[in-house]
Structures are given as structure tokens and as C-alpha cells.
Protein backbone atom coordinates (compact mmCIF):
# COMPACT_ATOMS: atom_id res chain seq x y z
CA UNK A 1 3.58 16.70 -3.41
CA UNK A 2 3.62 14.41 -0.29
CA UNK A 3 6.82 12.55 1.06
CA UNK A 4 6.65 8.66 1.14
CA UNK A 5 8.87 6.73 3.32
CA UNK A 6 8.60 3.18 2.49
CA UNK A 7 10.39 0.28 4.44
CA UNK A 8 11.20 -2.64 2.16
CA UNK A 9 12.76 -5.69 2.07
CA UNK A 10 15.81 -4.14 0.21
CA UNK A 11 15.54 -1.54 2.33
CA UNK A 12 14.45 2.10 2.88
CA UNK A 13 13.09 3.89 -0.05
CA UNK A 14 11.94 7.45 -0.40
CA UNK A 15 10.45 9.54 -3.07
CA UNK A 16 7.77 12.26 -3.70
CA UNK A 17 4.27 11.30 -5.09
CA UNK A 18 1.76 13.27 -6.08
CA UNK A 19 -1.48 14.07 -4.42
CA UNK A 20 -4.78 11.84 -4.07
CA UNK A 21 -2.34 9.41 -6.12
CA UNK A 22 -2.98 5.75 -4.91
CA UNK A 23 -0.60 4.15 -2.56
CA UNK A 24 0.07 1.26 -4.39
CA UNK A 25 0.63 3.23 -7.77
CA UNK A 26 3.27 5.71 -5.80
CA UNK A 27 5.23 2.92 -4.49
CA UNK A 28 5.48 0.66 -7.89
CA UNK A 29 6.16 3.74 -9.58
CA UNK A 30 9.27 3.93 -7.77
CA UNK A 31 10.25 0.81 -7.98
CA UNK A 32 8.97 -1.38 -5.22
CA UNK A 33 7.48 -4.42 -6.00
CA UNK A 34 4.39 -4.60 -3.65
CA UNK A 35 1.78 -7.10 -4.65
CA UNK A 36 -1.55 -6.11 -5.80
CA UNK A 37 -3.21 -9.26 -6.95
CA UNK A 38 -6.99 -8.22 -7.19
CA UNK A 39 -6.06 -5.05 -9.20
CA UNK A 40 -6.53 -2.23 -6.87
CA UNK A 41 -10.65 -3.31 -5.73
CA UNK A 42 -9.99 -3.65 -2.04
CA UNK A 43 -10.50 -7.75 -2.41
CA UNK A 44 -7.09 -9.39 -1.58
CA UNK A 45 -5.37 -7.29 0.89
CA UNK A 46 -1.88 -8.53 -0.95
CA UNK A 47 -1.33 -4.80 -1.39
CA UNK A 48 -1.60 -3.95 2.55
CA UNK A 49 1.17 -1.88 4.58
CA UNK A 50 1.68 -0.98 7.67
CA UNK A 51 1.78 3.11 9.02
CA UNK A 52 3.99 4.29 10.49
CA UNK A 53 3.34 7.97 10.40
CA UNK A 54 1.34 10.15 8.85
CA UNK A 55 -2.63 10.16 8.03
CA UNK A 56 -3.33 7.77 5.36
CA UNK A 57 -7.32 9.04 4.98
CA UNK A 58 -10.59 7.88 6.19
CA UNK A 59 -11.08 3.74 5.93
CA UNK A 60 -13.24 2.97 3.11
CA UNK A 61 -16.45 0.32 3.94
CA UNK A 62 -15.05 -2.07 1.39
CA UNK A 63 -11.45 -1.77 2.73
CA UNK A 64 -12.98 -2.26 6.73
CA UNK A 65 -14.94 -4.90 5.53
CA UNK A 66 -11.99 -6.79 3.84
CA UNK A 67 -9.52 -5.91 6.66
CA UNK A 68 -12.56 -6.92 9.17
CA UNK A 69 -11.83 -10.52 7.90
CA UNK A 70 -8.68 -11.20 8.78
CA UNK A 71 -7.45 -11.86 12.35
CA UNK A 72 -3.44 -11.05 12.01
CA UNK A 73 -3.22 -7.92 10.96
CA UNK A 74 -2.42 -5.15 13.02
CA UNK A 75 -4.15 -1.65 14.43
CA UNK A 76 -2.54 0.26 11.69
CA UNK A 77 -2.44 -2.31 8.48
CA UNK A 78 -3.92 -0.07 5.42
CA UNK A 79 -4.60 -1.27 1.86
CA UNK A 80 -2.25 0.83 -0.40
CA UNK A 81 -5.03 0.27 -3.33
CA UNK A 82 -7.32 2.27 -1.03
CA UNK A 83 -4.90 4.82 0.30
CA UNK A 84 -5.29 8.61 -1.52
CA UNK A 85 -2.39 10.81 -0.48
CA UNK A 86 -3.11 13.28 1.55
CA UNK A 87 -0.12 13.40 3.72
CA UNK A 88 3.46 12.48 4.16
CA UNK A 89 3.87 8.78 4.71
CA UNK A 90 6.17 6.46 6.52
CA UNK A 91 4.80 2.86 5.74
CA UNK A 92 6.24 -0.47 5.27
CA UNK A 93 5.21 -2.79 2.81
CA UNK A 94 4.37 -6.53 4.01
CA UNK A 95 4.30 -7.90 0.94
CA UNK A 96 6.96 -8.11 -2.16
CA UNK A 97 6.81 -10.06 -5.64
CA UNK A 98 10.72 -10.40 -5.83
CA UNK A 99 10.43 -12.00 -2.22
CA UNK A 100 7.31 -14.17 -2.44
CA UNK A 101 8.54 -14.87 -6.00
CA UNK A 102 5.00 -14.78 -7.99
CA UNK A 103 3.91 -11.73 -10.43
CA UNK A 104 2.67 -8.61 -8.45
CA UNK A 105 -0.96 -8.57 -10.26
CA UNK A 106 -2.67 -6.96 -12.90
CA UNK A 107 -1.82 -2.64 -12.53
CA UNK A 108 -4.37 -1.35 -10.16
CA UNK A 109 -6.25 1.97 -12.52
CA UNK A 110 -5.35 5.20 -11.00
């Protein structure tokens, strides 16, 4: 089990997740509300965070490539639909359905 820090807009949540479990799963399975419109295929970057500690894995090609395309993002800006745990994390998600007010996106598959 791996320790996730995430840093919300309601604020800071924590919780344990299992390992090689997608990001994106652990957080919405604890109730945060991160967007994931293109299902969990590295496509949208809606599902992106930010780390702040701890080693969120190699970078995929399809995740570099998407992240590659985009010119405000910064040096550590990960897609949670790409992330595996293999460490504790401290992240913070950019991007919330209850604040953007639109439906998160079709359930990423594990």
C-alpha cells in the first residue's frame, strides 16, 4: 500500500491505495472528483496533476507526446490515467468536475 496526498479544491485529502493502481482510479475512489474525459487513454490531459513528492514512474511515449503539446503546463504535470503506484504521493489535482461543473468522463478501466 502506498500513501497519497492529494491537494484539492476542498482541500487536503489522504488515503492509502493499492499498488500499480492508476492514479486517477485511487483518487475517485476516494472521493475526489478529478476529470478524466478521454477515459483513462492518455488523449485529454483533463486528468493531469501536479507532484509534489514522490516518484510517480517512468513517462509513457503516449503521455510525453500528449503533454509535449501543450505549452502551460509545468516540469512536474503527470497524467493520473498514466500514473501506476509505485510510491507514496503528494500531488494536487488541477482539475475538478464539482468546480468546472461538467461530468468527470466515462471511468478510466483499471
Amino acid at each position: 500500500m502506498h500513501k497519497i496526498t492529494a491537494e484539492t479544491a476542498a482541500g487536503t485529502v489522504a488515503f492509502e491505495a493499492e499498488k500499480d493502481k492508476k492514479l486517477v482510479l485511487c483518487l475517485e475512489d476516494n472521493g475526489i472528483d478529478i476529470l478524466h474525459r478521454c477515459g483513462g487513454n492518455a488523449k485529454c490531459t483533463t486528468c493531469r496533476v501536479e507532484v509534489l513528492a514522490g516518484d510517480p514512474g517512468e513517462i509513457g511515449d503516449a503521455e510525453k507526446a500528449i503533454l509535449a503539446s501543450k505549452t502551460d503546463l509545468g516540469d512536474h504535470t503527470r497524467l493520473s490515467c498514466q500514473v501506476r503506484l509505485i510510491d507514496d504521493l503528494h500531488v494536487r489535482v488541477i482539475r475538478q468536475a464539482s468546480v468546472e461543473g461538467i461530468d468527470p468522463g466515462n471511468r478510466p478501466e483499471a
